[in-house]
PDB file of N, CA and C in Angstrom:
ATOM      1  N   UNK A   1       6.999 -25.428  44.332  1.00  0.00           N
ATOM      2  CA  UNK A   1       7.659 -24.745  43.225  1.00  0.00           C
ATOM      3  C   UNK A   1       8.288 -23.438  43.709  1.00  0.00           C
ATOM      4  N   UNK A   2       7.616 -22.983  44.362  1.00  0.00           N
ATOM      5  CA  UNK A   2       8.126 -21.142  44.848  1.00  0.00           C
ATOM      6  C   UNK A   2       9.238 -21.828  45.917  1.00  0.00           C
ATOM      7  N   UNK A   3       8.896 -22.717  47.031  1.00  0.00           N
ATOM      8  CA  UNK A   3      10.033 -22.832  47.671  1.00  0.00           C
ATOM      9  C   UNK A   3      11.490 -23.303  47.133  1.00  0.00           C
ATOM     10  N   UNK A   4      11.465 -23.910  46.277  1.00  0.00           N
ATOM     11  CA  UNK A   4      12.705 -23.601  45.527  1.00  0.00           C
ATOM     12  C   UNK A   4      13.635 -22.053  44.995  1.00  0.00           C
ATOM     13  N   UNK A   5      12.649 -21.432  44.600  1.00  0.00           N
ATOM     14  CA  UNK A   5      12.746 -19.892  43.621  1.00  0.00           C
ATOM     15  C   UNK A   5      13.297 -19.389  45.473  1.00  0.00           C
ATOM     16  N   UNK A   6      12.618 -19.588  46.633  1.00  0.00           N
ATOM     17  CA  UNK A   6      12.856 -18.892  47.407  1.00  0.00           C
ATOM     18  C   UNK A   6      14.635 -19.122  47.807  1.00  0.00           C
ATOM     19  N   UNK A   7      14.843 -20.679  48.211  1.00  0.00           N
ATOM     20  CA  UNK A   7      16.311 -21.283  48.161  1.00  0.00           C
ATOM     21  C   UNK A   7      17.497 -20.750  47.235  1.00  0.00           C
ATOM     22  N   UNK A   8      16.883 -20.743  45.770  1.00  0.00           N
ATOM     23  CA  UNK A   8      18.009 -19.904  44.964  1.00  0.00           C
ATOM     24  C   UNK A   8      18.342 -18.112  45.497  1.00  0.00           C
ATOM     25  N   UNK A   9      17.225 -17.637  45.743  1.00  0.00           N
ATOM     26  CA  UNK A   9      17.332 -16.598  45.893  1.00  0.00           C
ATOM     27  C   UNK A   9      18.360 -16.537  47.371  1.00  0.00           C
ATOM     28  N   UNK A  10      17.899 -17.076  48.003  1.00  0.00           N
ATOM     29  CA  UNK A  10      18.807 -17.077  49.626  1.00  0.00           C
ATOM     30  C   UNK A  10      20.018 -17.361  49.431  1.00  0.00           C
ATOM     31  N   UNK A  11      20.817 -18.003  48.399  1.00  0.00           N
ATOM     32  CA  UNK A  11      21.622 -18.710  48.209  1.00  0.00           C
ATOM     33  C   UNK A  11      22.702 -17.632  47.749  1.00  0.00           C
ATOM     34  N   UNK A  12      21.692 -16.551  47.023  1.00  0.00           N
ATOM     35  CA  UNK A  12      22.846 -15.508  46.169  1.00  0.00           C
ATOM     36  C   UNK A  12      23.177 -13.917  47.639  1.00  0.00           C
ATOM     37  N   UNK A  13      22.315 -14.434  48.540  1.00  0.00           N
ATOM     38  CA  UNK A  13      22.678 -13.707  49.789  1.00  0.00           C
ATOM     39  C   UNK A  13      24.065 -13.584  50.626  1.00  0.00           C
ATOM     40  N   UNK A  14      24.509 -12.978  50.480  1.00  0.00           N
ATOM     41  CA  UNK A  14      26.199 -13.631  51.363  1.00  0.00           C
ATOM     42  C   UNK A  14      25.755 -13.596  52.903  1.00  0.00           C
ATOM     43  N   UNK A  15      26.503 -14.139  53.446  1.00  0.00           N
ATOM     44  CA  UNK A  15      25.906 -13.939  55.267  1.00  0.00           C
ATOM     45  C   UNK A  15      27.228 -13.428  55.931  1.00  0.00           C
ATOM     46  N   UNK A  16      27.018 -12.010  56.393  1.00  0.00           N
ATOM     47  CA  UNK A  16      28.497 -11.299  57.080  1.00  0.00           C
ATOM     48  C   UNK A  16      29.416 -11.217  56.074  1.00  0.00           C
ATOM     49  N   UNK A  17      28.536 -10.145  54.746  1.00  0.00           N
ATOM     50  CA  UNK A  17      29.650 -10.204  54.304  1.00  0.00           C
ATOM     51  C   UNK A  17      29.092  -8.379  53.861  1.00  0.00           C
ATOM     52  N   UNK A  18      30.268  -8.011  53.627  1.00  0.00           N
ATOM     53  CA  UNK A  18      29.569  -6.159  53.319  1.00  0.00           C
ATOM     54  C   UNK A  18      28.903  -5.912  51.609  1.00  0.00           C
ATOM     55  N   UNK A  19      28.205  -4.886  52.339  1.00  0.00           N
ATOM     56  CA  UNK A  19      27.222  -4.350  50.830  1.00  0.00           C
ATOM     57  C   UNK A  19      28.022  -4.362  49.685  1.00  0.00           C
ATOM     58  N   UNK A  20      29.992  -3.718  49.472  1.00  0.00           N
ATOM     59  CA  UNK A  20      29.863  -4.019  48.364  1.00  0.00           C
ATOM     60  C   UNK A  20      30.712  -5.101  48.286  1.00  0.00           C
ATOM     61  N   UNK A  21      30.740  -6.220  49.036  1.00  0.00           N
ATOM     62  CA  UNK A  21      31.200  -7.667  48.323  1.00  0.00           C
ATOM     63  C   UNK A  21      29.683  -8.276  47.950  1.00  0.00           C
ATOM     64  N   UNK A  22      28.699  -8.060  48.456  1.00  0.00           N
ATOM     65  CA  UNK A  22      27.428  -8.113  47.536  1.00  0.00           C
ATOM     66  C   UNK A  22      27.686  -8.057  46.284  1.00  0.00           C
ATOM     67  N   UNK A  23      27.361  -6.263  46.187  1.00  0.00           N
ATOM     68  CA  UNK A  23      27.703  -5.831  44.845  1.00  0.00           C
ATOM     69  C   UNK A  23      28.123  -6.600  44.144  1.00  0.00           C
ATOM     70  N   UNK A  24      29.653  -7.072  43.776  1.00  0.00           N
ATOM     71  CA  UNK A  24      30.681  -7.490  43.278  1.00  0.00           C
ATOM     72  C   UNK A  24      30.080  -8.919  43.159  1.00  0.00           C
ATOM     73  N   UNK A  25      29.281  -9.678  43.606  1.00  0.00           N
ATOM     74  CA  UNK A  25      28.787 -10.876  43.610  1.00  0.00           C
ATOM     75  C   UNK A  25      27.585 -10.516  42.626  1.00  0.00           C
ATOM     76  N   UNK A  26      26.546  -9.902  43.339  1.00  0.00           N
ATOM     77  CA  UNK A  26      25.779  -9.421  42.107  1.00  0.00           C
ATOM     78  C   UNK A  26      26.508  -9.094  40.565  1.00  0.00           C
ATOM     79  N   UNK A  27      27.165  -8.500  40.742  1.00  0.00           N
ATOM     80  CA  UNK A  27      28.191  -8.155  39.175  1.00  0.00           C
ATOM     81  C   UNK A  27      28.458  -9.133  38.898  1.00  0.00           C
ATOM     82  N   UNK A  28      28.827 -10.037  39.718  1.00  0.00           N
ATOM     83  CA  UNK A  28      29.995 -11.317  39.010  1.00  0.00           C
ATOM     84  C   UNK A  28      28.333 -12.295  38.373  1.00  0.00           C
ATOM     85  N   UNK A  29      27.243 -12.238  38.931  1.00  0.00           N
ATOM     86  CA  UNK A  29      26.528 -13.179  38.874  1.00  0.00           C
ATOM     87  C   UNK A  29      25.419 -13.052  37.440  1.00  0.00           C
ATOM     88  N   UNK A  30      26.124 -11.769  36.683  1.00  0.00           N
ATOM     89  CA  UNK A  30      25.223 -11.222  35.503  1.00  0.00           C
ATOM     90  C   UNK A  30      25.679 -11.939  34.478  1.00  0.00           C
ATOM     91  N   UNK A  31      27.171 -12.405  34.606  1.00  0.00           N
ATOM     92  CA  UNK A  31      27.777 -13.466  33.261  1.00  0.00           C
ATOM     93  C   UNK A  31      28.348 -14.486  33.569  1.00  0.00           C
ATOM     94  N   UNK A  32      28.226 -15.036  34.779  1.00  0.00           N
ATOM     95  CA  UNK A  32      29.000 -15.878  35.289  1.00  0.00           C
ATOM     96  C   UNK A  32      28.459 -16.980  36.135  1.00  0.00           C
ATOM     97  N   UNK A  33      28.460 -18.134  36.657  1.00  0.00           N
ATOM     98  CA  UNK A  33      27.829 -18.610  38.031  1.00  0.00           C
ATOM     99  C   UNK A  33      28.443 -18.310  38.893  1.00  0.00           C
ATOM    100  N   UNK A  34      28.145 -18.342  39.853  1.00  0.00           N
ATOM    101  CA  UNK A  34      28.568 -17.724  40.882  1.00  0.00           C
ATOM    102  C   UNK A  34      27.878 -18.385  42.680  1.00  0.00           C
ATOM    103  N   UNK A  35      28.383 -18.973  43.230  1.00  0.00           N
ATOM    104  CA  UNK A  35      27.799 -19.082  44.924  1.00  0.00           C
ATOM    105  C   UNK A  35      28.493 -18.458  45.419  1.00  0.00           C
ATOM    106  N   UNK A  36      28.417 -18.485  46.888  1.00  0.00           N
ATOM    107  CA  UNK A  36      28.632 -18.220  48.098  1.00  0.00           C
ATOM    108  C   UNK A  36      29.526 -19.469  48.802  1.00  0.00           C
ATOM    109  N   UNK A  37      30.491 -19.037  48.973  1.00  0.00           N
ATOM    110  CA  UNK A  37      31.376 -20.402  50.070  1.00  0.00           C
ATOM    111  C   UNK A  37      31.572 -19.761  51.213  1.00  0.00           C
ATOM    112  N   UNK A  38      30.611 -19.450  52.346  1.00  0.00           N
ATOM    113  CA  UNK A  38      30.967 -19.104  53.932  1.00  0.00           C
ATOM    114  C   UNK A  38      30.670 -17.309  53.096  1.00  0.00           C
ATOM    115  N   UNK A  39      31.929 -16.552  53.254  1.00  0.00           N
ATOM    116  CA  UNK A  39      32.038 -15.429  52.794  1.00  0.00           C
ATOM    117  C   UNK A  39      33.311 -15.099  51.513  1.00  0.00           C
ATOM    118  N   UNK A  40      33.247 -16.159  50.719  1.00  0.00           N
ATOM    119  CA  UNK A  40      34.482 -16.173  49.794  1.00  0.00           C
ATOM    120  C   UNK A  40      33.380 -16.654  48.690  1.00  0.00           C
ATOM    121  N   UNK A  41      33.573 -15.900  47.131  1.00  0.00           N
ATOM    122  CA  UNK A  41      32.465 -15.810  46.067  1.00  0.00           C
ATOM    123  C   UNK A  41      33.470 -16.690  45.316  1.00  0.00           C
ATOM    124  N   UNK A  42      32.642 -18.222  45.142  1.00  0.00           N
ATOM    125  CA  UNK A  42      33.113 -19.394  44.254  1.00  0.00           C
ATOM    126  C   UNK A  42      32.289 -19.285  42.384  1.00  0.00           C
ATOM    127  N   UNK A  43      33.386 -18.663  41.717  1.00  0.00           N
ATOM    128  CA  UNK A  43      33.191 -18.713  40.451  1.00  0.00           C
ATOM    129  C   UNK A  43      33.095 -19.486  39.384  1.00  0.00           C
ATOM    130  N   UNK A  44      32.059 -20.199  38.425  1.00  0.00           N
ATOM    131  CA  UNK A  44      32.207 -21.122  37.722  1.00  0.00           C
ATOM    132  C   UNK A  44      32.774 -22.674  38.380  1.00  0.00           C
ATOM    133  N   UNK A  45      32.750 -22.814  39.571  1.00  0.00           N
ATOM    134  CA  UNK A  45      32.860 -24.135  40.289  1.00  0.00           C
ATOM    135  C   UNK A  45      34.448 -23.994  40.550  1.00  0.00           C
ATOM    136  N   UNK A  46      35.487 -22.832  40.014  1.00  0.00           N
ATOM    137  CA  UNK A  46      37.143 -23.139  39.854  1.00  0.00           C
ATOM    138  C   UNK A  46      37.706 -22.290  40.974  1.00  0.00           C
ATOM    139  N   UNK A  47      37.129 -21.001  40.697  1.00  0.00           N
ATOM    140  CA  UNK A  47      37.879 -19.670  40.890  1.00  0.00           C
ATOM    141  C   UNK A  47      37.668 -19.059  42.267  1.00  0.00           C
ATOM    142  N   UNK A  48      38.295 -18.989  43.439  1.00  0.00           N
ATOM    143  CA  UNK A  48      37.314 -18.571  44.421  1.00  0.00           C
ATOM    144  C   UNK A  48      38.514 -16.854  44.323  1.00  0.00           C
ATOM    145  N   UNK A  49      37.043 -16.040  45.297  1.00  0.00           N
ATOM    146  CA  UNK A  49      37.397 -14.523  45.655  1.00  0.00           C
ATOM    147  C   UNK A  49      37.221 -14.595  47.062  1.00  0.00           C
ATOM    148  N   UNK A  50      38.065 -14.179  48.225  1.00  0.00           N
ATOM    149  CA  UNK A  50      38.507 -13.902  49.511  1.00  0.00           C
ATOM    150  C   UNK A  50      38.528 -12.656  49.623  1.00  0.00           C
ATOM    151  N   UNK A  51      37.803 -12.336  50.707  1.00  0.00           N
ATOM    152  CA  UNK A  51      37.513 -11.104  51.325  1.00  0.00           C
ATOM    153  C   UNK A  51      39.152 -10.529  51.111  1.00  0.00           C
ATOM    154  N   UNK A  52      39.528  -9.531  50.884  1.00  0.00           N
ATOM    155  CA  UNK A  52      38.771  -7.873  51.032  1.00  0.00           C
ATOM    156  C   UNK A  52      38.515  -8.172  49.238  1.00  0.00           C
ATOM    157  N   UNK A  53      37.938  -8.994  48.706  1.00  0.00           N
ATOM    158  CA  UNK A  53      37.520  -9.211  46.934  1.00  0.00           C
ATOM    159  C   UNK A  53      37.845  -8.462  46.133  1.00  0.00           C
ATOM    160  N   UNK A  54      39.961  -8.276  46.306  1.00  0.00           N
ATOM    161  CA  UNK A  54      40.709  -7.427  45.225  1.00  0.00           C
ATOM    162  C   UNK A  54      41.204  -7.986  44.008  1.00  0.00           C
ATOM    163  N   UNK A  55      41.519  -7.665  42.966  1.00  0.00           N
ATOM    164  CA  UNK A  55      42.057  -9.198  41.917  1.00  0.00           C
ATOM    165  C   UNK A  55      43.131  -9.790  42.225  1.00  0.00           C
ATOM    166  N   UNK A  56      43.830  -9.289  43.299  1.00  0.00           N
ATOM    167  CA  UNK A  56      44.770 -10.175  44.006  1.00  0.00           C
ATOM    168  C   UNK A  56      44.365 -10.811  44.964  1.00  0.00           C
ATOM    169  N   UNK A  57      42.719 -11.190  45.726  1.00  0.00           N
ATOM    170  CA  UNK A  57      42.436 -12.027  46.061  1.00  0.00           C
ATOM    171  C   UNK A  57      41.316 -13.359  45.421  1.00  0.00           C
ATOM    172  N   UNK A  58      42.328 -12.953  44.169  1.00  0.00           N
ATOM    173  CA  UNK A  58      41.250 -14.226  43.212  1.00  0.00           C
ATOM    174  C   UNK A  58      42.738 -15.216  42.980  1.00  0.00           C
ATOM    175  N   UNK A  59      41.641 -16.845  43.354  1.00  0.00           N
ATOM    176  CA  UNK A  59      42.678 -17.810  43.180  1.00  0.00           C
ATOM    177  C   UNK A  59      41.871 -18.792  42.814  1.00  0.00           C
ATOM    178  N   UNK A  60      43.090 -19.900  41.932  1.00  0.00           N
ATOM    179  CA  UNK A  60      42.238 -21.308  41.226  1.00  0.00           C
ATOM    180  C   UNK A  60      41.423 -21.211  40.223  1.00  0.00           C
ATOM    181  N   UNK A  61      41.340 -22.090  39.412  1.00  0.00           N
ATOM    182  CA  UNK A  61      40.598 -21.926  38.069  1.00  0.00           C
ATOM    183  C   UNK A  61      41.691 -21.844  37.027  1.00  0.00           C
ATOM    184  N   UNK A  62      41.418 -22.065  35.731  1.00  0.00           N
ATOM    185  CA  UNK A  62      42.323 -22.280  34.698  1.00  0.00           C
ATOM    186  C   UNK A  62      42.960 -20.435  34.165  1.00  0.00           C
ATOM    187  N   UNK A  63      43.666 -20.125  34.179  1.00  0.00           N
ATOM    188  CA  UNK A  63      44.529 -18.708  33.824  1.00  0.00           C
ATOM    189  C   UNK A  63      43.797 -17.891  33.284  1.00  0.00           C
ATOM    190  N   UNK A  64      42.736 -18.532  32.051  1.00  0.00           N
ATOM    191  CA  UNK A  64      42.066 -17.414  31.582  1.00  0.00           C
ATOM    192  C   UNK A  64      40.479 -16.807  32.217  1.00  0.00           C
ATOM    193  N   UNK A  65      40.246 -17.887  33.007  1.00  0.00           N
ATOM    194  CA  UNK A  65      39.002 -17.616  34.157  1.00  0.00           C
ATOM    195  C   UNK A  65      39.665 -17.047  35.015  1.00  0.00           C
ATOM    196  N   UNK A  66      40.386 -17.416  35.530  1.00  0.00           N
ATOM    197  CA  UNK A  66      40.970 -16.550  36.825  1.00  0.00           C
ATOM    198  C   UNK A  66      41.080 -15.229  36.236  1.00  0.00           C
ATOM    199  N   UNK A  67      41.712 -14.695  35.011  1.00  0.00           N
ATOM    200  CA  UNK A  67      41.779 -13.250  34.438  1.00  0.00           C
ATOM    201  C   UNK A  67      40.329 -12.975  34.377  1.00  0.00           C
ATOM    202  N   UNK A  68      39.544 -13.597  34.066  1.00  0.00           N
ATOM    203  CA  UNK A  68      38.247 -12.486  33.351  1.00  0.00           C
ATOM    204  C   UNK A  68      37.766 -12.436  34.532  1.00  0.00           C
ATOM    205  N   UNK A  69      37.442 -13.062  36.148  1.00  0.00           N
ATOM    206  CA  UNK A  69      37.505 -12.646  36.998  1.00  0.00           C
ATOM    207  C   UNK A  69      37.706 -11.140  37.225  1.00  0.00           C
ATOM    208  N   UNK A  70      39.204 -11.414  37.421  1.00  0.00           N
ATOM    209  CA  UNK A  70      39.971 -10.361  37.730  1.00  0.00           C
ATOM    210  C   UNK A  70      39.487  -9.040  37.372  1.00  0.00           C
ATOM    211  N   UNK A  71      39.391  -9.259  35.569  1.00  0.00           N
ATOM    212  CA  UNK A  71      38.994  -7.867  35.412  1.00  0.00           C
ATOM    213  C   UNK A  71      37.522  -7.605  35.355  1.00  0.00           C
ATOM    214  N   UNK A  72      36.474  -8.410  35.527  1.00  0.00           N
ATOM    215  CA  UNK A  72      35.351  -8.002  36.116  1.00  0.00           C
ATOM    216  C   UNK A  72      35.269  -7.639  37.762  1.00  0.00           C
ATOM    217  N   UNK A  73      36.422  -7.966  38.428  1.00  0.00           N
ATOM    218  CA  UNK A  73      36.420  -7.560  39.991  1.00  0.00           C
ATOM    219  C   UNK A  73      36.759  -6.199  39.256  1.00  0.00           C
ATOM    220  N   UNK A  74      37.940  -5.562  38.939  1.00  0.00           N
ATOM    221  CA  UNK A  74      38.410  -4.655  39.082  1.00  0.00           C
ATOM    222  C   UNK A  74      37.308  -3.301  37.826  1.00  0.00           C
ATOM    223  N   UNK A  75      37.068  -4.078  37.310  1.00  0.00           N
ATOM    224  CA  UNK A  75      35.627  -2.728  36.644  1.00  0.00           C
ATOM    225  C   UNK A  75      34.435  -2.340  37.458  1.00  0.00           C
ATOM    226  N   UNK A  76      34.390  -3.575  37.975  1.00  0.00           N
ATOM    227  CA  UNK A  76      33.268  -3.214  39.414  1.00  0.00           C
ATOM    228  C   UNK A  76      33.375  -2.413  39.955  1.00  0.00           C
ATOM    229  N   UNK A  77      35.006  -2.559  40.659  1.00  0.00           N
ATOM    230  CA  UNK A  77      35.291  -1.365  41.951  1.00  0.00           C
ATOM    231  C   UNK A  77      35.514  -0.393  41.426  1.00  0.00           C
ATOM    232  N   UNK A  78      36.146   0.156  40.082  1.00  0.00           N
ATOM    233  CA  UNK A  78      35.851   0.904  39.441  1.00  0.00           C
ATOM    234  C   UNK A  78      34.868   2.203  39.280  1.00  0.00           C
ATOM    235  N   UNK A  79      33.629   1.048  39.022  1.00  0.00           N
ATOM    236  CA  UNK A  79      32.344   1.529  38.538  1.00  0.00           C
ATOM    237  C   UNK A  79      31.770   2.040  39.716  1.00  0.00           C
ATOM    238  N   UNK A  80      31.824   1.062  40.766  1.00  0.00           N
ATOM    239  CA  UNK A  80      31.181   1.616  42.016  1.00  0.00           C
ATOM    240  C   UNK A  80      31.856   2.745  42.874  1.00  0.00           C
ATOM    241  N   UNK A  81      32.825   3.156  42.425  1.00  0.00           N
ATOM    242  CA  UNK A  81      33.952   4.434  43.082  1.00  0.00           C
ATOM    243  C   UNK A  81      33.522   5.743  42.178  1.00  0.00           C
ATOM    244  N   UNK A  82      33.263   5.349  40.958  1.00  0.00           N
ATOM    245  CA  UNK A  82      33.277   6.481  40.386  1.00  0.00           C
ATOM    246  C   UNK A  82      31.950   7.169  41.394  1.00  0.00           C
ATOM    247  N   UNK A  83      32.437   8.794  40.973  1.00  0.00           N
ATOM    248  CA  UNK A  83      31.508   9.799  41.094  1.00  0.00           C
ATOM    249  C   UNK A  83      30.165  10.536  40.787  1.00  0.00           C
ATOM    250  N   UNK A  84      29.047  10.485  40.684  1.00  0.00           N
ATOM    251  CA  UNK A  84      27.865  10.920  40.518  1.00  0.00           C
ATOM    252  C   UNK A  84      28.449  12.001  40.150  1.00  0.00           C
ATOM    253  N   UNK A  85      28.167  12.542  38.727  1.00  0.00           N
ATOM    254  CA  UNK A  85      28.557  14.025  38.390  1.00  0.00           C
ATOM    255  C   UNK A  85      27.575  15.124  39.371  1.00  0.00           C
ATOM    256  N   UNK A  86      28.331  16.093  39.716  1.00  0.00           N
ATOM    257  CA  UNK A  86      27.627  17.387  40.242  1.00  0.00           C
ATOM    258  C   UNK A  86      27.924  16.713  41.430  1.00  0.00           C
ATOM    259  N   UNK A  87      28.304  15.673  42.191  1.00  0.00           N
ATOM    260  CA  UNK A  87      28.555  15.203  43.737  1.00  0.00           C
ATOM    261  C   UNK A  87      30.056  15.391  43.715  1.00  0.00           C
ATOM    262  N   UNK A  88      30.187  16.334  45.167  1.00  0.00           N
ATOM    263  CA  UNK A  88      31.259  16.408  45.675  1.00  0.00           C
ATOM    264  C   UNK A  88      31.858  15.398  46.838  1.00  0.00           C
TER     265      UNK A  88
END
């Protein structure tokens, strides 16, 4: 039973891929399904994201998946750019 729980978990690991295309996988994986293809994040079985994971590297999937993609890539990088108040 656990070795399964362990497989899913490995699965949401990217291999050679950077902390924040993690991130952005983690994000994508809070409303969405989401694997791992090599180092390119396959969305809902349609939509894949290609490194450097900008919304211009989201392709495939029906127009309105490919958008909500998009703008969950781009609130991510967003979110993760912004500034810690009082940090310079």
């Amino acid at each position: 039973m656990m070795h399964r729980q362990a497989e899913i978990e490995a699965e949401r690991i990217g291999v050679g891929v950077t902390p924040e295309a993690q991130r952005l996988f983690d994000a994508l994986s809070k409303t969405l399904p989401v694997h791992w293809d090599k180092t390119d994040i396959v969305v809902m079985k349609e939509v894949r994201v290609c490194s450097p994971y900008l919304p211009e590297n989201v392709s495939g999937g029906t127009s309105a998946a490919n958008e909500r993609v998009k703008k969950v890539l781009d609130f991510e990088r967003k979110r993760q750019h912004v500034r810690v108040p009082g940090q310079f």
